[in-house]
Protein backbone atom coordinates (compact mmCIF):
# COMPACT_ATOMS: atom_id res chain seq x y z
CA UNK A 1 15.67 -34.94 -10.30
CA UNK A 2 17.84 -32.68 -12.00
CA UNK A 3 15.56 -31.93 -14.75
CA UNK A 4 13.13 -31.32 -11.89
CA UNK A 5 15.16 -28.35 -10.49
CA UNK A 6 16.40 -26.97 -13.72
CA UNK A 7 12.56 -26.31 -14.61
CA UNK A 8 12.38 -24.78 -11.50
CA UNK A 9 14.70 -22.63 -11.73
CA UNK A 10 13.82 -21.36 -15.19
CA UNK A 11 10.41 -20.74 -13.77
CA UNK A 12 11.81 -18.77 -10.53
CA UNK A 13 13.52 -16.50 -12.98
CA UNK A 14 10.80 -16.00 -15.77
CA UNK A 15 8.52 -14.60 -12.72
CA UNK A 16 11.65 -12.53 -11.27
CA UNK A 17 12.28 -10.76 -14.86
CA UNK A 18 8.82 -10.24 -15.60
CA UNK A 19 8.18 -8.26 -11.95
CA UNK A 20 11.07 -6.41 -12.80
CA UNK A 21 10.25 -5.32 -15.92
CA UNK A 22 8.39 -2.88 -17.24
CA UNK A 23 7.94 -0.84 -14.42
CA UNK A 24 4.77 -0.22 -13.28
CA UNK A 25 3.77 2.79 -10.48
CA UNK A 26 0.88 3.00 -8.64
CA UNK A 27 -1.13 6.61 -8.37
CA UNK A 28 -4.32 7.73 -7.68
CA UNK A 29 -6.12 10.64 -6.80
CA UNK A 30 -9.22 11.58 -5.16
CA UNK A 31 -11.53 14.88 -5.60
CA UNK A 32 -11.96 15.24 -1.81
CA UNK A 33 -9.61 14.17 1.24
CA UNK A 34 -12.39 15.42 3.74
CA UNK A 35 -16.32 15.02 2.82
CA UNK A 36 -19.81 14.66 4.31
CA UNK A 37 -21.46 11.31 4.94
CA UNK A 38 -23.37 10.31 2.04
CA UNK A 39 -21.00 12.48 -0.08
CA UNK A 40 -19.89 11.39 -3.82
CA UNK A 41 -15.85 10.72 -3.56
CA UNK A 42 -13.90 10.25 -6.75
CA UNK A 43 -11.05 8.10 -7.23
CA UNK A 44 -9.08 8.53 -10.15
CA UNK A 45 -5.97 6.37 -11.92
CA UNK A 46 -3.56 7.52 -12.47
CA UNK A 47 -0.99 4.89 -13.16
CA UNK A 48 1.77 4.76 -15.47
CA UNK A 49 1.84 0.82 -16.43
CA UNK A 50 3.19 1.23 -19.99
CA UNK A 51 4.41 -1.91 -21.62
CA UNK A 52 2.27 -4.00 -20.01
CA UNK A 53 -0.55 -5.27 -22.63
CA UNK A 54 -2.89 -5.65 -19.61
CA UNK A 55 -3.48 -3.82 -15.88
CA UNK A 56 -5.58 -5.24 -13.19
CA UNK A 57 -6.18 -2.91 -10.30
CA UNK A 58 -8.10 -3.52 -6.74
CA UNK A 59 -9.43 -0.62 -4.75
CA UNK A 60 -9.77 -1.19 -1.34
CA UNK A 61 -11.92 1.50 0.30
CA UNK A 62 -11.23 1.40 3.94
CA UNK A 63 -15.13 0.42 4.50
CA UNK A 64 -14.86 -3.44 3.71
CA UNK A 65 -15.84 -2.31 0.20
CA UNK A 66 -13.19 -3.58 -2.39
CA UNK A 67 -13.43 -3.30 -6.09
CA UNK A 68 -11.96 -4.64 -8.97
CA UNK A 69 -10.84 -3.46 -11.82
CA UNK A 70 -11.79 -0.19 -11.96
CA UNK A 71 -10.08 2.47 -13.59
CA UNK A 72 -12.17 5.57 -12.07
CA UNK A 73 -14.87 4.76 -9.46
CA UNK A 74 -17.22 6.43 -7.08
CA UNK A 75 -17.99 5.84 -3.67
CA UNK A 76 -20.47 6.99 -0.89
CA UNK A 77 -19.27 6.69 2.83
CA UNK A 78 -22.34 5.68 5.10
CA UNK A 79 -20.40 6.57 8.16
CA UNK A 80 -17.97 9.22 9.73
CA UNK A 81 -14.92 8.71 10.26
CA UNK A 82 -10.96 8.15 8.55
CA UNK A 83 -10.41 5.20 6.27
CA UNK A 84 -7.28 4.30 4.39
CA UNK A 85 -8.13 3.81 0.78
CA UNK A 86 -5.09 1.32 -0.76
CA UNK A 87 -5.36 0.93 -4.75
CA UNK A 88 -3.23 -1.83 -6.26
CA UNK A 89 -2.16 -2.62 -9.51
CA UNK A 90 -0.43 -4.96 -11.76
CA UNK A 91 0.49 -6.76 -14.69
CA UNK A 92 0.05 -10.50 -16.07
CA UNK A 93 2.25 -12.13 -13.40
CA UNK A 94 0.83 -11.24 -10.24
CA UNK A 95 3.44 -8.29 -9.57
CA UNK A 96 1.43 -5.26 -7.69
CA UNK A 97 2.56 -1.96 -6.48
CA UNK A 98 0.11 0.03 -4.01
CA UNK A 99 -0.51 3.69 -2.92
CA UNK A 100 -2.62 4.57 0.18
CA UNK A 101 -4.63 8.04 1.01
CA UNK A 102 -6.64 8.64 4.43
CA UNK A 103 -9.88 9.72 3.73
CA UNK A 104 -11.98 11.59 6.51
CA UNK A 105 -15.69 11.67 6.72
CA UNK A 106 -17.65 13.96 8.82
């Protein structure tokens, strides 16, 4: 039992210093804030995740359309409308940061 919660314990505070460390901050940007429908929007990374050997990142899009790993994607809004684009990223142990923009579509 002991040796139960001491390995545990050791695990709890692997995955504690590893979200702490390096820091990672999310940033993206996009070409247009307002656009047509059927307009090309760009979505850019910007991140600063140095120290980590590997990113992953998840754009959600606001239009049930989510993608993974992307570094710089395009997308095409079918309707009109304001949608709250959230891109996340982060490292090997499941440790994300996020930034949101609202997007409007005429």
């Amino acid at each position: 039992m002991k040796i139960r919660k001491t390995i545990l314990l050791i695990i709890f505070v692997q995955c504690i210093l590893s979200c702490n460390r390096p820091h990672i901050t999310a940033c993206f940007t996009v070409n247009k804030s307002t656009a047509n429908v059927g307009d090309t929007i760009t979505f850019t990374n910007c991140s600063d995740y140095k120290g980590w050997w590997s990113a992953v990142t998840y754009w959600y899009l606001g239009d049930t359309t989510i993608i993974n790993n992307g570094e710089n994607i395009q997308h095409v809004y079918s309707a009109a409308g304001q949608y709250l684009v959230e891109f996340k990223i982060g490292g090997e142990k499941q440790c994300y940061v996020a930034q949101t923009k609202r997007i409007t579509i005429q």
